[in-house]
C-alpha atoms as a PDB file:
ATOM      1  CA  UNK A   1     283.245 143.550  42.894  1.00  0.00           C
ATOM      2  CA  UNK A   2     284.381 146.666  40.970  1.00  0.00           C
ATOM      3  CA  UNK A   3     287.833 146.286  42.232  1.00  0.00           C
ATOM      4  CA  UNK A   4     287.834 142.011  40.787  1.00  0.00           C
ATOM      5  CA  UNK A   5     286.120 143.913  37.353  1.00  0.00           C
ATOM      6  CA  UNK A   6     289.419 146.237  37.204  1.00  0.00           C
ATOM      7  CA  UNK A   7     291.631 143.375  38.051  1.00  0.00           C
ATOM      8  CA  UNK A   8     289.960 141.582  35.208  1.00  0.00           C
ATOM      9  CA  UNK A   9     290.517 144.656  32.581  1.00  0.00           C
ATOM     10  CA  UNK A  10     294.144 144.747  34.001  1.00  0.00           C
ATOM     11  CA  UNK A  11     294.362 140.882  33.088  1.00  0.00           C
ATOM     12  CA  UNK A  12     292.996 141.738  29.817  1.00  0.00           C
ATOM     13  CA  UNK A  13     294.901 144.394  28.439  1.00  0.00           C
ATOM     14  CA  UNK A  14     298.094 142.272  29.692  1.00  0.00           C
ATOM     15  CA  UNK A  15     297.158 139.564  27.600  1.00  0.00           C
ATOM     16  CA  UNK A  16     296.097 141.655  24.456  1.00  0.00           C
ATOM     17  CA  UNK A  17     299.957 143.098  25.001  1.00  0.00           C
ATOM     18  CA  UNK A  18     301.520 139.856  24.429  1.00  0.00           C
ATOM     19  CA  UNK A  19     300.660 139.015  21.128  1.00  0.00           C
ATOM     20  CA  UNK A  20     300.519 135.536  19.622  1.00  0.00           C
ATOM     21  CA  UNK A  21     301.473 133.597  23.061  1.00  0.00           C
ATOM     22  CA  UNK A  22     302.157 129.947  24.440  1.00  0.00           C
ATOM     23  CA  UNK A  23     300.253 129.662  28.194  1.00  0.00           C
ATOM     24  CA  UNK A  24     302.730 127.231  30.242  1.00  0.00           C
ATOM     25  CA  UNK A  25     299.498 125.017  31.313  1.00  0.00           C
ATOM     26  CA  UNK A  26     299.207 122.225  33.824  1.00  0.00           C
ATOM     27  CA  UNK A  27     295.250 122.426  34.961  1.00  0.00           C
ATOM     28  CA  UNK A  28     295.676 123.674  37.972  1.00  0.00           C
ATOM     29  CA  UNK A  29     293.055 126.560  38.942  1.00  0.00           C
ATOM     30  CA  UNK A  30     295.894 129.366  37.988  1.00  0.00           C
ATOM     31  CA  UNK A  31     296.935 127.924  34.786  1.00  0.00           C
ATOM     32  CA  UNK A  32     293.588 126.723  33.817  1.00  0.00           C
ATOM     33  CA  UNK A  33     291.928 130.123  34.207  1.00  0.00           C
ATOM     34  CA  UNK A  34     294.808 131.721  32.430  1.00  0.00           C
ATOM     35  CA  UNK A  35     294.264 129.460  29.090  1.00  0.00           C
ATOM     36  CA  UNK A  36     290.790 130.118  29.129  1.00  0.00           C
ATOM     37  CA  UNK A  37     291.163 134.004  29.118  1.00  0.00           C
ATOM     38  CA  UNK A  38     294.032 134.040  26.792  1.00  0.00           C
ATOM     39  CA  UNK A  39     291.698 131.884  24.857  1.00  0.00           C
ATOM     40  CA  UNK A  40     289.032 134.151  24.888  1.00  0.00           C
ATOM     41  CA  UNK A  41     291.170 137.302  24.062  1.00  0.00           C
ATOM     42  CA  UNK A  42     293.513 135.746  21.540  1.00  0.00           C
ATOM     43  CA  UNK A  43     292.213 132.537  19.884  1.00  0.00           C
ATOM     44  CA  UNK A  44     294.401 131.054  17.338  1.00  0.00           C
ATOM     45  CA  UNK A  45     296.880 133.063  18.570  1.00  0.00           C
ATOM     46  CA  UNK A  46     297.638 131.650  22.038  1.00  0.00           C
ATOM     47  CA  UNK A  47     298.494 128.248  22.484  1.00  0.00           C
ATOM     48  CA  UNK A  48     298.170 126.000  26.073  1.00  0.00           C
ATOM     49  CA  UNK A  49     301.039 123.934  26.510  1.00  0.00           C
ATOM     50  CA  UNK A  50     301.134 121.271  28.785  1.00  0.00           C
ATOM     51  CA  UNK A  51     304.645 119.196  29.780  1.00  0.00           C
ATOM     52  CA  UNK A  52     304.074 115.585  30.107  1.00  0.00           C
ATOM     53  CA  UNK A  53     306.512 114.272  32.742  1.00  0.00           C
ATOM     54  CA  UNK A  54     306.468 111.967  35.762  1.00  0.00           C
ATOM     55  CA  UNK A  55     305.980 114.205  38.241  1.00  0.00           C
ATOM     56  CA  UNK A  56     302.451 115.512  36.568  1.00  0.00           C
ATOM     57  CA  UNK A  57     300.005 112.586  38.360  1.00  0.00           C
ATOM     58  CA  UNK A  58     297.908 110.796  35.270  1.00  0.00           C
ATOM     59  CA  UNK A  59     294.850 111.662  36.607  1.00  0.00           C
ATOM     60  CA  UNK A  60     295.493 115.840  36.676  1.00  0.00           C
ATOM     61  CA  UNK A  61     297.059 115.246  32.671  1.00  0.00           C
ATOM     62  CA  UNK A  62     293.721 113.834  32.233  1.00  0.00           C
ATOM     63  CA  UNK A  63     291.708 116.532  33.583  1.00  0.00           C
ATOM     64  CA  UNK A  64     293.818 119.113  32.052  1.00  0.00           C
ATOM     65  CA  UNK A  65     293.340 117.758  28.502  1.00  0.00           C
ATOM     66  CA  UNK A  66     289.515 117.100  29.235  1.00  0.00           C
ATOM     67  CA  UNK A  67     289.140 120.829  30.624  1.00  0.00           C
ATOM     68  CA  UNK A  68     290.998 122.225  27.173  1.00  0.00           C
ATOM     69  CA  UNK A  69     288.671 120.259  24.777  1.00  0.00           C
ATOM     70  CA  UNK A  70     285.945 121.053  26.844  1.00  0.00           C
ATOM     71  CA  UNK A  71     286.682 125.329  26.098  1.00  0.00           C
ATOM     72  CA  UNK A  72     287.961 124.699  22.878  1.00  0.00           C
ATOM     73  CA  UNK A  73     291.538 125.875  23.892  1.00  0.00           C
ATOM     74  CA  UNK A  74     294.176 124.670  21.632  1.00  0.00           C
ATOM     75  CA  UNK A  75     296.962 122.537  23.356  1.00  0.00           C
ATOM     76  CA  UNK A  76     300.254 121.153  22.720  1.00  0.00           C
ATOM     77  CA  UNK A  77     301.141 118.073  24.666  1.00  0.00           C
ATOM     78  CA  UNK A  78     305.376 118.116  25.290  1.00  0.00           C
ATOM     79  CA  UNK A  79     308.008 115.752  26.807  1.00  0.00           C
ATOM     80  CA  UNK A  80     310.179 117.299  28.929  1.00  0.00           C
ATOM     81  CA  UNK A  81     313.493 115.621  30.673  1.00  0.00           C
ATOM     82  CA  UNK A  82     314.020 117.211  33.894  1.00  0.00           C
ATOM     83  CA  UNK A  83     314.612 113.511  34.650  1.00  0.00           C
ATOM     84  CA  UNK A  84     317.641 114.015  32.964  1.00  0.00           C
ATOM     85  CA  UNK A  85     319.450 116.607  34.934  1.00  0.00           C
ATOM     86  CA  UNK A  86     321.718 115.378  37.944  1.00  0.00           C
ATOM     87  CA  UNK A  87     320.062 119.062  39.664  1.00  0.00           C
ATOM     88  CA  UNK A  88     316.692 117.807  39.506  1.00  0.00           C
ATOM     89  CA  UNK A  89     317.074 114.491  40.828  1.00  0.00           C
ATOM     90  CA  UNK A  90     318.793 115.247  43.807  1.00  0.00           C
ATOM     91  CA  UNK A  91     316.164 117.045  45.327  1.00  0.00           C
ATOM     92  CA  UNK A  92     317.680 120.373  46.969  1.00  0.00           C
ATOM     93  CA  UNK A  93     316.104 123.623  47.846  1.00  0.00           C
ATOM     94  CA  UNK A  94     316.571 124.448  43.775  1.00  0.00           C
ATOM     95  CA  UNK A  95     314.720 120.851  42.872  1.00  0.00           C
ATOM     96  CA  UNK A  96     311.545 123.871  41.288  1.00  0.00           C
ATOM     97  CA  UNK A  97     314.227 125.934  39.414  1.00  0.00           C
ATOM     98  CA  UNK A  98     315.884 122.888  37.057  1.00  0.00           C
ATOM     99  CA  UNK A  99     312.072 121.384  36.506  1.00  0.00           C
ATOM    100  CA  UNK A 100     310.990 125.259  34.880  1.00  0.00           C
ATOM    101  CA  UNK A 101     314.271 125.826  33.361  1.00  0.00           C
ATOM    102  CA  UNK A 102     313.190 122.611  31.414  1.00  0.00           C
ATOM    103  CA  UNK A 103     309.731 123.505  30.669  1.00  0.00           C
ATOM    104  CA  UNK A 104     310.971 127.180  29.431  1.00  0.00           C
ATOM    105  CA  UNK A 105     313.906 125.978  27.565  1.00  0.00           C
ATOM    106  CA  UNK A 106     311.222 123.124  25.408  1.00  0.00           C
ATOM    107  CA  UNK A 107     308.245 126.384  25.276  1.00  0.00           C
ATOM    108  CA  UNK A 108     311.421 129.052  24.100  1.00  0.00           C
ATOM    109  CA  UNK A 109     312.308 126.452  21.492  1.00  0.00           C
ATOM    110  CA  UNK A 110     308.617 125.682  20.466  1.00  0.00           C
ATOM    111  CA  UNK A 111     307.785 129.703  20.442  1.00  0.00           C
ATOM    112  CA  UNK A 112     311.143 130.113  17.884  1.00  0.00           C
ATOM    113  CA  UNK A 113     309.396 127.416  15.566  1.00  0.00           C
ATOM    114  CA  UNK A 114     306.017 128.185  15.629  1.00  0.00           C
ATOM    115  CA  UNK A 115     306.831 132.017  15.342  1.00  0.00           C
ATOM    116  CA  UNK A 116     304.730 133.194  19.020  1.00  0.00           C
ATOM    117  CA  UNK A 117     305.830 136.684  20.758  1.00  0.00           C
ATOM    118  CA  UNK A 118     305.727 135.335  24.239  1.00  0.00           C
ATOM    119  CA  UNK A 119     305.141 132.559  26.553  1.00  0.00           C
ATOM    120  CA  UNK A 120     303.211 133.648  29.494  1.00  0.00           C
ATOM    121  CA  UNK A 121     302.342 131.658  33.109  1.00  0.00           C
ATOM    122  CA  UNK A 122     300.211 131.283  36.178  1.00  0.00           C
ATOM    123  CA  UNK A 123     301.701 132.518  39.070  1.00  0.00           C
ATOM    124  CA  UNK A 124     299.433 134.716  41.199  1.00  0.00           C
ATOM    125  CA  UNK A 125     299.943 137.383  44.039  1.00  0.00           C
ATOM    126  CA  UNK A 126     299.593 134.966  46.806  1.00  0.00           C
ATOM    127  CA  UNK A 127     302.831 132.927  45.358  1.00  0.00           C
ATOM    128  CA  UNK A 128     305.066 135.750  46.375  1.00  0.00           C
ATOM    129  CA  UNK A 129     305.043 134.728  49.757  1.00  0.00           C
ATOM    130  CA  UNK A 130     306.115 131.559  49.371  1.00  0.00           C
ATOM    131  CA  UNK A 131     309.154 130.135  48.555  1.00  0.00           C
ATOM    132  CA  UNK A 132     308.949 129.275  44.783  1.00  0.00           C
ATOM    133  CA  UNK A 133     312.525 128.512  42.872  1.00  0.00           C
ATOM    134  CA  UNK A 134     310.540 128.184  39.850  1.00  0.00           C
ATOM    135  CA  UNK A 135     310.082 132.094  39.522  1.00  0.00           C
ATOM    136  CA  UNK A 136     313.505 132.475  39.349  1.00  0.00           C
ATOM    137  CA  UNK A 137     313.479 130.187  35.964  1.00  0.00           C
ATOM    138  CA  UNK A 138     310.963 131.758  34.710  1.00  0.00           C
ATOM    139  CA  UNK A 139     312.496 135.688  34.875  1.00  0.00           C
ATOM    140  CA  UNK A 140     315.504 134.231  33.768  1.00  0.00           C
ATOM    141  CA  UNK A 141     313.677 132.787  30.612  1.00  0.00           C
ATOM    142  CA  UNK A 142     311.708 136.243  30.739  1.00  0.00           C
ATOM    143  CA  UNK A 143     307.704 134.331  30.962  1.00  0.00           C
ATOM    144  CA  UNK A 144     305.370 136.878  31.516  1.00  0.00           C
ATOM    145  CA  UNK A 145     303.338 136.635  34.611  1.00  0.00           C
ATOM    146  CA  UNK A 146     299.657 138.482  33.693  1.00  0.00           C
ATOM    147  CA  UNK A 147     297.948 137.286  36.664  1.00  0.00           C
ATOM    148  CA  UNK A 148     300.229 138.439  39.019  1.00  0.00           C
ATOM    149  CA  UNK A 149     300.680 141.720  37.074  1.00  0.00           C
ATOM    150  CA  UNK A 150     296.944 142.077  37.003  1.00  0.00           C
ATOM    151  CA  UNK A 151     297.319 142.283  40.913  1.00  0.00           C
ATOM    152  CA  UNK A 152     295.170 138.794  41.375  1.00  0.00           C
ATOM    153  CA  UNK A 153     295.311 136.624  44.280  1.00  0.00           C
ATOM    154  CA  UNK A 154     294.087 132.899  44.643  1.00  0.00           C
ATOM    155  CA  UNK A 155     291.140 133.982  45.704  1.00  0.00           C
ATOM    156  CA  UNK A 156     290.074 136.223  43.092  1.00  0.00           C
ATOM    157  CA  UNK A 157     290.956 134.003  40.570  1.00  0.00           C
ATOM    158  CA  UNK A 158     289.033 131.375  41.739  1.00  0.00           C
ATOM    159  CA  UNK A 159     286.347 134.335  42.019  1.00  0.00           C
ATOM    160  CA  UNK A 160     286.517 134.682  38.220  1.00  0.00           C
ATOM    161  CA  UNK A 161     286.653 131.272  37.299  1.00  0.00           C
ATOM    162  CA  UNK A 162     283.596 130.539  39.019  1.00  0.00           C
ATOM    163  CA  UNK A 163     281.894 133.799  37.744  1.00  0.00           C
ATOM    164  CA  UNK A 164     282.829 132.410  33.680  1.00  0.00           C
ATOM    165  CA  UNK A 165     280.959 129.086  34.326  1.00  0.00           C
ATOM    166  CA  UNK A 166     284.268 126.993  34.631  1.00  0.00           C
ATOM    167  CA  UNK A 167     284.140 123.753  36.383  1.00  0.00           C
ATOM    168  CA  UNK A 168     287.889 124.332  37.368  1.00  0.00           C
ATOM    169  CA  UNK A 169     286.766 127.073  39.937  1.00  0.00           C
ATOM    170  CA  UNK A 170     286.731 125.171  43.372  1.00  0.00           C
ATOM    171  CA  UNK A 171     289.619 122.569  42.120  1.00  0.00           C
ATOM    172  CA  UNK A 172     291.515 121.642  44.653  1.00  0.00           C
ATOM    173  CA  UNK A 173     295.529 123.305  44.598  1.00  0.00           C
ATOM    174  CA  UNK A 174     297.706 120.866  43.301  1.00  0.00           C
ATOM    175  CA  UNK A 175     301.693 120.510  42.528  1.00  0.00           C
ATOM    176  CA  UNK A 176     303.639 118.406  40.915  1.00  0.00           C
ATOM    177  CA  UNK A 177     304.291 115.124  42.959  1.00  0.00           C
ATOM    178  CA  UNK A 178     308.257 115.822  43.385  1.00  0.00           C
ATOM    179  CA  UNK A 179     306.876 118.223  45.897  1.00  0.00           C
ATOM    180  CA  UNK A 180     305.647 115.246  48.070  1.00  0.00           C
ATOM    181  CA  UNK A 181     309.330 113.773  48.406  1.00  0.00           C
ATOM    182  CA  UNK A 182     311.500 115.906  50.862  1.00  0.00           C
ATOM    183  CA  UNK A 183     314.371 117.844  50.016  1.00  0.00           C
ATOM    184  CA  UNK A 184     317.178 115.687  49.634  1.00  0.00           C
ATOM    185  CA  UNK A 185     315.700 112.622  49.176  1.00  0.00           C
ATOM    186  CA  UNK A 186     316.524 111.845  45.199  1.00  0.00           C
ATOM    187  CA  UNK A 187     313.206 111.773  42.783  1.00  0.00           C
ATOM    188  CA  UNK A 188     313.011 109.075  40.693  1.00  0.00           C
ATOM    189  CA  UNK A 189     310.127 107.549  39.121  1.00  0.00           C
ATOM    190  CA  UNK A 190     309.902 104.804  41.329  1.00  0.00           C
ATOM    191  CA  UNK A 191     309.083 107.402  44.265  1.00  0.00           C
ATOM    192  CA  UNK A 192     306.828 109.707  42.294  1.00  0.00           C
ATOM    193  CA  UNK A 193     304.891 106.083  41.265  1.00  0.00           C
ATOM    194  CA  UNK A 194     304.491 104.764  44.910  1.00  0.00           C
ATOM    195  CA  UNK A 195     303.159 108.511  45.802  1.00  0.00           C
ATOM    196  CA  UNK A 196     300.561 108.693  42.813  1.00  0.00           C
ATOM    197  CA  UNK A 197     299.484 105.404  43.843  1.00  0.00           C
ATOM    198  CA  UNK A 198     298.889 106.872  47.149  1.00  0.00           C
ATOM    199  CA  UNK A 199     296.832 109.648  46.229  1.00  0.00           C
ATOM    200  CA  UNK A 200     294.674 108.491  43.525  1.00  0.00           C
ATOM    201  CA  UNK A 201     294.222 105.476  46.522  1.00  0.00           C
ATOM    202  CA  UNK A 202     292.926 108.715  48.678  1.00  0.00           C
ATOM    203  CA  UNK A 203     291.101 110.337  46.529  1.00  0.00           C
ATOM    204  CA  UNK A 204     289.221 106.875  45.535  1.00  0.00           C
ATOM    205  CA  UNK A 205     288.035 106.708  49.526  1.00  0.00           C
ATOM    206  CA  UNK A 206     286.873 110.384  49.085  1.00  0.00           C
ATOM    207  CA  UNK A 207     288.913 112.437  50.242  1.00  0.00           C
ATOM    208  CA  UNK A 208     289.225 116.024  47.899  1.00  0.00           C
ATOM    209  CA  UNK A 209     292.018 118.181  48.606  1.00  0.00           C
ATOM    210  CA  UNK A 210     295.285 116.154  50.885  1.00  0.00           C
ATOM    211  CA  UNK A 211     299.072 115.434  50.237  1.00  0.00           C
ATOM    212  CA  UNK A 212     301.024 112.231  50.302  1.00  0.00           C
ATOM    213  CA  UNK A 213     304.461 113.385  52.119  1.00  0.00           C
ATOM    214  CA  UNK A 214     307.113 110.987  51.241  1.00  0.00           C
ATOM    215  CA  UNK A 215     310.185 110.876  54.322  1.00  0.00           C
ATOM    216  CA  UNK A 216     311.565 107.565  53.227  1.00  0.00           C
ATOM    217  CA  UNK A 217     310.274 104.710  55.381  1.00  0.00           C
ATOM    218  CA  UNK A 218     307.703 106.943  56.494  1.00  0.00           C
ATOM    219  CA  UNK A 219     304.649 108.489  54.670  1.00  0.00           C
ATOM    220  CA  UNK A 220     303.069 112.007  56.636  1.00  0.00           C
ATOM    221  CA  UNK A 221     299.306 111.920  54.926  1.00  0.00           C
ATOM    222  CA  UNK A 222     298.583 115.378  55.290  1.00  0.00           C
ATOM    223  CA  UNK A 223     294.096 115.678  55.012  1.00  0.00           C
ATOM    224  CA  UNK A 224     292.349 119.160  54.954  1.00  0.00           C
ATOM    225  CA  UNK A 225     291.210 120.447  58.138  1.00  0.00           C
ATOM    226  CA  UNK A 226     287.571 120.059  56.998  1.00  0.00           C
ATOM    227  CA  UNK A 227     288.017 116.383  55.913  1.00  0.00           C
ATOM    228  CA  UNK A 228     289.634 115.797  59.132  1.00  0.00           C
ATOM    229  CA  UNK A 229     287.407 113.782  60.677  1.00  0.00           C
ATOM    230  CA  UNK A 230     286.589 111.409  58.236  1.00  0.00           C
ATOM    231  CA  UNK A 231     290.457 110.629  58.771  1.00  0.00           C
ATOM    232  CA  UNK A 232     289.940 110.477  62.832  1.00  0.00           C
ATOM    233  CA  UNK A 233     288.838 107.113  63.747  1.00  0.00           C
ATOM    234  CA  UNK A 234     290.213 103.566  63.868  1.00  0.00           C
ATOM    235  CA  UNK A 235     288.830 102.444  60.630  1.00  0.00           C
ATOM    236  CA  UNK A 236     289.848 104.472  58.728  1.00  0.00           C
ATOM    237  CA  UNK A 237     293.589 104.941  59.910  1.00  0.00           C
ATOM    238  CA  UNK A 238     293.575 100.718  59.800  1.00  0.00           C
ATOM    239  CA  UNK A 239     292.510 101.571  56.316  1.00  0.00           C
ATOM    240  CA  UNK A 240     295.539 104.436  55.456  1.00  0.00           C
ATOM    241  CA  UNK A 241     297.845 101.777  57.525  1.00  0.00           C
ATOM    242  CA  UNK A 242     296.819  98.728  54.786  1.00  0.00           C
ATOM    243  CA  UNK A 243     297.154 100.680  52.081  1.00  0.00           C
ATOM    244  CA  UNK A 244     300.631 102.516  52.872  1.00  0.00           C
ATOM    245  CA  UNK A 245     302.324  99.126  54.083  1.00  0.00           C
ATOM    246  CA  UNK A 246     301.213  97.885  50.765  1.00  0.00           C
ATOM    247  CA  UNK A 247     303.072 100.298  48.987  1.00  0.00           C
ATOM    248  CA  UNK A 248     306.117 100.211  50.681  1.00  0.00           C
ATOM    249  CA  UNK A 249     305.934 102.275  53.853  1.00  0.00           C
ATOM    250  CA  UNK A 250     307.534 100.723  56.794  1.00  0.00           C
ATOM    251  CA  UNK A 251     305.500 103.755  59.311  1.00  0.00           C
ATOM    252  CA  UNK A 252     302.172 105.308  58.518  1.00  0.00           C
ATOM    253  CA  UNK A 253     301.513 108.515  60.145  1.00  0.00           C
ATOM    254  CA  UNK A 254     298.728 111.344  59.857  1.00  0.00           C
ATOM    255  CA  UNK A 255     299.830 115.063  60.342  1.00  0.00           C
ATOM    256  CA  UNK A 256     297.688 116.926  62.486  1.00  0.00           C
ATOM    257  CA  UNK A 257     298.468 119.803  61.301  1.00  0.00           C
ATOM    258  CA  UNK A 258     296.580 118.965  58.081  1.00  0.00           C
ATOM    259  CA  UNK A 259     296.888 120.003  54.604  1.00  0.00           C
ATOM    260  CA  UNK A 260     298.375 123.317  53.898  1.00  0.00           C
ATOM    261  CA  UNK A 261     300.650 123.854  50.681  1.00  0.00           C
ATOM    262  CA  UNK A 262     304.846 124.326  50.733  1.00  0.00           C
ATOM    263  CA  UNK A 263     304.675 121.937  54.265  1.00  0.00           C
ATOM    264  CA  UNK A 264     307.995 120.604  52.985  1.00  0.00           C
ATOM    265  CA  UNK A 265     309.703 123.859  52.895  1.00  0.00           C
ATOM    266  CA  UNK A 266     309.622 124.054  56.356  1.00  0.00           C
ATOM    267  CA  UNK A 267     312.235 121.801  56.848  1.00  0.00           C
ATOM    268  CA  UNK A 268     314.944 123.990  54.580  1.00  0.00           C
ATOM    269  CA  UNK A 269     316.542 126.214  56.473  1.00  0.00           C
ATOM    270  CA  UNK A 270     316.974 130.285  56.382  1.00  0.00           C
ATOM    271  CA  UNK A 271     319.679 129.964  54.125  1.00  0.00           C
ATOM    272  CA  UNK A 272     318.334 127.834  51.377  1.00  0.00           C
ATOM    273  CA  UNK A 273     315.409 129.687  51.824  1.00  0.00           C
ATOM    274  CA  UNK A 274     317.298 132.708  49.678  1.00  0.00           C
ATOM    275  CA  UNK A 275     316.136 132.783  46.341  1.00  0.00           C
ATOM    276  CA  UNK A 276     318.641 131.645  44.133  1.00  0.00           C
ATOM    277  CA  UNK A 277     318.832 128.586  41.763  1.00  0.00           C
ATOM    278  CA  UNK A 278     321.374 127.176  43.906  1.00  0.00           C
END
């Protein structure tokens, strides 16, 4: 406990150093956590901004803006137009790089105008092990990254959250939906739409924390191991089969493996695995 107590005095006086600054904010656990103690440190001077796009599922824009009124943090609400880059769209290893370069671009501008110091972000310890374009956009842009400076992992952060009273705490990890499509495979909205439908479908027959992997004519529903078997009888996978077919799917399939974060990044190769923007 003293060594989470000097992680959260590290994650204090990192915040307190950036002066008036915009949190990049998407209510997941990391980001969520981050606008509440930049809230709590900085008030009126730190903003939560949150990018409304089509890969950001309806129902986790919802939460996010119920969570901020909740805590009285102040948030923004922007468009952004990844959509609009040929980069994004096709879907390659650097798919995570074009969608930050976006956000930071719109946040750089927005800082300019409304006269902020900095623009700060969620990534945590844990997220250097995995392969995440999207840090590459965001040293480029030069976003400041107090949680992982503050030496916190998932884990603690969760630790904290749940410690402050926040109902965020146990949330299950989420990503944006492109993440569901693999690499290669063009995102349009079309896709993202069909894979929404899929989850909120999921989540409606109870299940908490799983991924809707999009291969084309297949769909890979990926369930936590705990969940598991609820998924693991005939019902239920002539349920996942009525409910995929509807929605376009020509083969339904469950992956045994489970749920477990970055699954479609095993599929890149060493190579693309470098980080670079690509």
């Amino acid at each position: 406990m003293r060594d989470l107590a000097a992680k959260q005095s590290a994650l204090d006086r990192q915040l307190l150093s950036l002066g008036r600054t915009l949190v990049a904010y998407s209510g997941g656990v990391d980001s969520a956590f981050l606008a509440w103690a930049a809230h709590q440190l900085l008030g009126a001077d730190m903003l939560a901004v949150i990018a409304e796009s089509p890969s950001l599922a309806r129902a986790q824009l919802t939460d996010a803006v119920a969570f901020a009124n909740e805590e009285g943090i102040r948030l923004e609400v922007i468009t952004t137009a990844e959509f609009d880059r040929p980069e994004y769209v096709r879907n390659d290893a650097s798919r995570c790089f074009h969608c930050k370069d976006e956000l930071f671009t719109l946040m750089e501008d927005l800082r300019q105008k409304r006269n902020f110091d900095s623009i700060a972000y969620g990534v945590n310890m844990d997220d250097q092990s995995d392969f995440r374009p999207g840090q590459i956009a965001a040293e480029r842009h030069r976003v400041s990254a107090p949680l992982r400076e503050a030496g916190l992992t998932k884990q603690d952060i969760r630790e904290l959250a749940r410690e402050a009273g926040l109902r965020i705490w146990d949330k299950p990890a989420s990503a944006c939906l492109s993440s569901r499509v693999e690499y290669g495979r063009p995102v349009t909205r079309e896709v993202l739409g069909t894979i929404e439908q899929g989850e909120d479908v999921l989540r409606a027959l109870g299940f908490r924390q799983f991924r809707v992997r999009h291969h084309g004519e297949t769909v890979r529903i990926e369930i936590a191991s705990e969940e598991m078997p609820k998924a693991l009888n005939v019902a239920m996978a002539a349920e996942f089969t009525r409910i995929f077919k509807n929605l376009g799917f020509k083969f339904v399939t469950l992956d045994l493996e489970g749920f477990r974060s970055g699954s479609m990044n095993l599929l890149l190769s060493p190579g693309q695995l470098v980080r670079r923007a690509g």
